[in-house]
N, C-alpha and C. Protein backbone atom coordinates (compact mmCIF):
# COMPACT_ATOMS: atom_id res chain seq x y z
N UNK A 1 -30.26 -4.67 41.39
CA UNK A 1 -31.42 -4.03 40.75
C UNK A 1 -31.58 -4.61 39.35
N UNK A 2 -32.52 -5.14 38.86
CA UNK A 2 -32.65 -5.49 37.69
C UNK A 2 -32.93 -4.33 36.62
N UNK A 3 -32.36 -4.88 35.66
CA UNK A 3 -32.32 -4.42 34.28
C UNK A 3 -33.63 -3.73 33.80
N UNK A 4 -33.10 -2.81 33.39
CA UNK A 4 -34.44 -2.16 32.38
C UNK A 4 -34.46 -3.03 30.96
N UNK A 5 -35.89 -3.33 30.63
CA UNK A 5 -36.05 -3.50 29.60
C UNK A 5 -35.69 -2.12 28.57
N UNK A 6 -35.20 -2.89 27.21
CA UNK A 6 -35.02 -2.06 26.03
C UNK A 6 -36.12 -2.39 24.92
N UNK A 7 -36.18 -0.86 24.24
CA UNK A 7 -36.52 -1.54 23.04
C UNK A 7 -36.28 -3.15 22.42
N UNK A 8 -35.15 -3.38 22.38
CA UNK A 8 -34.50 -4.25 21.39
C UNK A 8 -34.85 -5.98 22.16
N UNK A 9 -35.34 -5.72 23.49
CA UNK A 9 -35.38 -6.71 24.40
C UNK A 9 -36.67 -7.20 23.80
N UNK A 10 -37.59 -5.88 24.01
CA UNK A 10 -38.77 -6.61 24.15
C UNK A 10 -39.38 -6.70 22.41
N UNK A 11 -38.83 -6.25 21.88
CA UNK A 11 -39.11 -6.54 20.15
C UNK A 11 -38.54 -7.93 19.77
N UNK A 12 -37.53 -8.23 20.30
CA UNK A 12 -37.05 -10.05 20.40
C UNK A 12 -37.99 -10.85 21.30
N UNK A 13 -38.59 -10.62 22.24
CA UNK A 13 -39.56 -11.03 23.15
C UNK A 13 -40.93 -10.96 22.49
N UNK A 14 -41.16 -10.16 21.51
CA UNK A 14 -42.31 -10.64 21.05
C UNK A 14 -42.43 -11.24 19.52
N UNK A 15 -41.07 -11.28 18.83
CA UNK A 15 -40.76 -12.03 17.94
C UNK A 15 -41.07 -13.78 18.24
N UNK A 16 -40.37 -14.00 19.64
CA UNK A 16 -39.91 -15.60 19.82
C UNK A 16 -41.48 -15.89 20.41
N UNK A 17 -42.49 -15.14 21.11
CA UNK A 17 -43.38 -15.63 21.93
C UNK A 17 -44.14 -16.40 21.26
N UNK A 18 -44.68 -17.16 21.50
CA UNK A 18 -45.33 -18.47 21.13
C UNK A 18 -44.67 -19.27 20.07
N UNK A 19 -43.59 -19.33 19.76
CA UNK A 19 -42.34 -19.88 19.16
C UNK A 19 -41.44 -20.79 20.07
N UNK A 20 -41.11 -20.01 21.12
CA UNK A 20 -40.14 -20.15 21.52
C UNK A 20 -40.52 -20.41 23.15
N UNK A 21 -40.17 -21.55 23.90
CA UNK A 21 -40.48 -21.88 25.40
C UNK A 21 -40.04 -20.59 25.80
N UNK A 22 -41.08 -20.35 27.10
CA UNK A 22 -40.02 -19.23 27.94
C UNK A 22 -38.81 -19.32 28.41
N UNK A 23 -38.70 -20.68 28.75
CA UNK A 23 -37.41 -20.55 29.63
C UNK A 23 -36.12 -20.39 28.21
N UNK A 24 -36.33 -20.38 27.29
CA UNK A 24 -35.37 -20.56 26.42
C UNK A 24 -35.46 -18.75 25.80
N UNK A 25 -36.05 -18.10 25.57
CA UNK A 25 -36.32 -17.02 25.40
C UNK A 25 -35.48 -16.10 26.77
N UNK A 26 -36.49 -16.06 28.31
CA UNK A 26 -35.64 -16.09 29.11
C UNK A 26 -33.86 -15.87 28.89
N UNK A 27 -33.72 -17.07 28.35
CA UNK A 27 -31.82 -17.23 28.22
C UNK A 27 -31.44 -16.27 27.10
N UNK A 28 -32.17 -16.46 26.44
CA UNK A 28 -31.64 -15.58 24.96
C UNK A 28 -31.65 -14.33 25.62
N UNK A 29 -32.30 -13.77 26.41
CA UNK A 29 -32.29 -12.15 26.73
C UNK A 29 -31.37 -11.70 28.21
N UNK A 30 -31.07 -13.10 28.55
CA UNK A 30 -30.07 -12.97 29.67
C UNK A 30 -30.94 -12.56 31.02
N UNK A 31 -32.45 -13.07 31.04
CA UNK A 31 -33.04 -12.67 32.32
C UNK A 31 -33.97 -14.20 32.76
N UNK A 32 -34.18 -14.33 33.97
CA UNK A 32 -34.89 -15.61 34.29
C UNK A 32 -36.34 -15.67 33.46
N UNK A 33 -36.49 -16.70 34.35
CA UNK A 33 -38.07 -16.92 33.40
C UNK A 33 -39.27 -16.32 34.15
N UNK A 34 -39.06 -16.13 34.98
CA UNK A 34 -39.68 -15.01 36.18
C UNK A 34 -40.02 -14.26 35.56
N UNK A 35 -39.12 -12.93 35.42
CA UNK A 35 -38.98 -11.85 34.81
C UNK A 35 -39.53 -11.73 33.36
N UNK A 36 -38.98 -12.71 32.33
CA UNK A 36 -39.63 -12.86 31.39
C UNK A 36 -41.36 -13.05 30.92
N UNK A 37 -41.60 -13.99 32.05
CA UNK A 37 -43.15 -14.21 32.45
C UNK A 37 -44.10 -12.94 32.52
N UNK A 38 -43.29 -12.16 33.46
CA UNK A 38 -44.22 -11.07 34.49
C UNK A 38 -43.89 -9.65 32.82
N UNK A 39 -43.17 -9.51 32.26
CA UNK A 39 -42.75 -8.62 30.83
C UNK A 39 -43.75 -8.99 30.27
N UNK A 40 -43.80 -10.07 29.62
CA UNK A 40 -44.75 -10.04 28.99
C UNK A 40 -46.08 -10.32 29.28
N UNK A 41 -46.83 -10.54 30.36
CA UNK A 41 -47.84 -10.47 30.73
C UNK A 41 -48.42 -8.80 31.23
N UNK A 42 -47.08 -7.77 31.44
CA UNK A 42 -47.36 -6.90 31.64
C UNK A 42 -47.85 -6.06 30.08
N UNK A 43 -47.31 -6.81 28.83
CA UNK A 43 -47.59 -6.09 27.35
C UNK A 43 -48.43 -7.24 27.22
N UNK A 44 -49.38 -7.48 27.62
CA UNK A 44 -50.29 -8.85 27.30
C UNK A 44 -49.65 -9.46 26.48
N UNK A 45 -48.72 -9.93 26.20
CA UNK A 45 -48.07 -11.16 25.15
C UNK A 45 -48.07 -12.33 25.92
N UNK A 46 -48.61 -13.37 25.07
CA UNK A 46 -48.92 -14.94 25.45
C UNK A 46 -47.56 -15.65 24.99
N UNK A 47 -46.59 -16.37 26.38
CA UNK A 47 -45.89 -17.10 25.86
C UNK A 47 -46.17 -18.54 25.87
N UNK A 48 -47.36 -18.95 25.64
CA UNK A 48 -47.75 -20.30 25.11
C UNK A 48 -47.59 -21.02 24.07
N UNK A 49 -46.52 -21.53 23.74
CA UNK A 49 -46.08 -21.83 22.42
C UNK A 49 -47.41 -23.11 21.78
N UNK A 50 -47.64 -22.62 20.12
CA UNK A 50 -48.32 -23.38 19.52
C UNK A 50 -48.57 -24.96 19.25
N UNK A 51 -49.48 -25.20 19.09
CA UNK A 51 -49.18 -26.62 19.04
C UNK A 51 -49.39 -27.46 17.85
N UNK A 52 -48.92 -28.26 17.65
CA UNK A 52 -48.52 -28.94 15.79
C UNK A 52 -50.14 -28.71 15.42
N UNK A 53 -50.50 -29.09 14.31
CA UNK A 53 -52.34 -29.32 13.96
C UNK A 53 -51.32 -30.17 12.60
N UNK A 54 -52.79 -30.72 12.32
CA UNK A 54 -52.68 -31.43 10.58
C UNK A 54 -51.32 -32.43 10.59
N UNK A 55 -50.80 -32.42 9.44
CA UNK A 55 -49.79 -32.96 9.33
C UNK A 55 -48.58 -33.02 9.90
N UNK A 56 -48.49 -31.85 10.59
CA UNK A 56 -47.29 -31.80 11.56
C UNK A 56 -47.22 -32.72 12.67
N UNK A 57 -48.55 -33.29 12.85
CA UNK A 57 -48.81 -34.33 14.37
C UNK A 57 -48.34 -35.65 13.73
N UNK A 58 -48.23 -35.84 12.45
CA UNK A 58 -47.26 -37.60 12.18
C UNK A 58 -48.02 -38.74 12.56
N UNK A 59 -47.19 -39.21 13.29
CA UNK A 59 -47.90 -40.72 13.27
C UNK A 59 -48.63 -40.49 14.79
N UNK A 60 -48.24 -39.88 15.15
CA UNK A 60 -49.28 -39.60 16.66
C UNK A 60 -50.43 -39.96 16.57
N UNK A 61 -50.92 -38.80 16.01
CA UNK A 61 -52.62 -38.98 15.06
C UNK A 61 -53.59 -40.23 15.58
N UNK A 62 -54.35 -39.83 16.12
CA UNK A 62 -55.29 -41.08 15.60
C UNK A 62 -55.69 -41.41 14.53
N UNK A 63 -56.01 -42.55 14.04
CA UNK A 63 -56.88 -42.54 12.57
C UNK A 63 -57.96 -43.30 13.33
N UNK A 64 -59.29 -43.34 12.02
CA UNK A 64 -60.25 -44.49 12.28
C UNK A 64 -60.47 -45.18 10.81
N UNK A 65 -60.29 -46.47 11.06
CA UNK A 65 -60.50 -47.00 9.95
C UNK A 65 -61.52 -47.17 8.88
């Protein structure tokens, strides 16, 4: 039977979300990524982690001359 979520679970679960990959979050809370997925889609939390903008993208970047 799986685990009840806790307080303390899902207040770390919505700390790391969009921070943190699921599957790595997942591990931190000791439950698959399944489970993790279906949690937070059940508290609408998006675990789509952000993506660089501006200067954080480096030499990637396109430029135009």
């Amino acid at each position: 039977m799986p685990s009840k979520w806790t307080e303390d679970d899902i207040a770390k679960l919505k700390r790391m979300a969009g921070k943190v990959p699921a599957k790595d979050i997942a591990a931190e809370l000791g439950r698959s990524r399944g489970a993790t997925v279906v949690e937070a889609s059940k508290l609408r939390i998006s675990l789509r982690c952000s993506q660089p903008t501006g200067a954080d993208q480096g030499a990637s970047a396109p430029t135009n001359p």
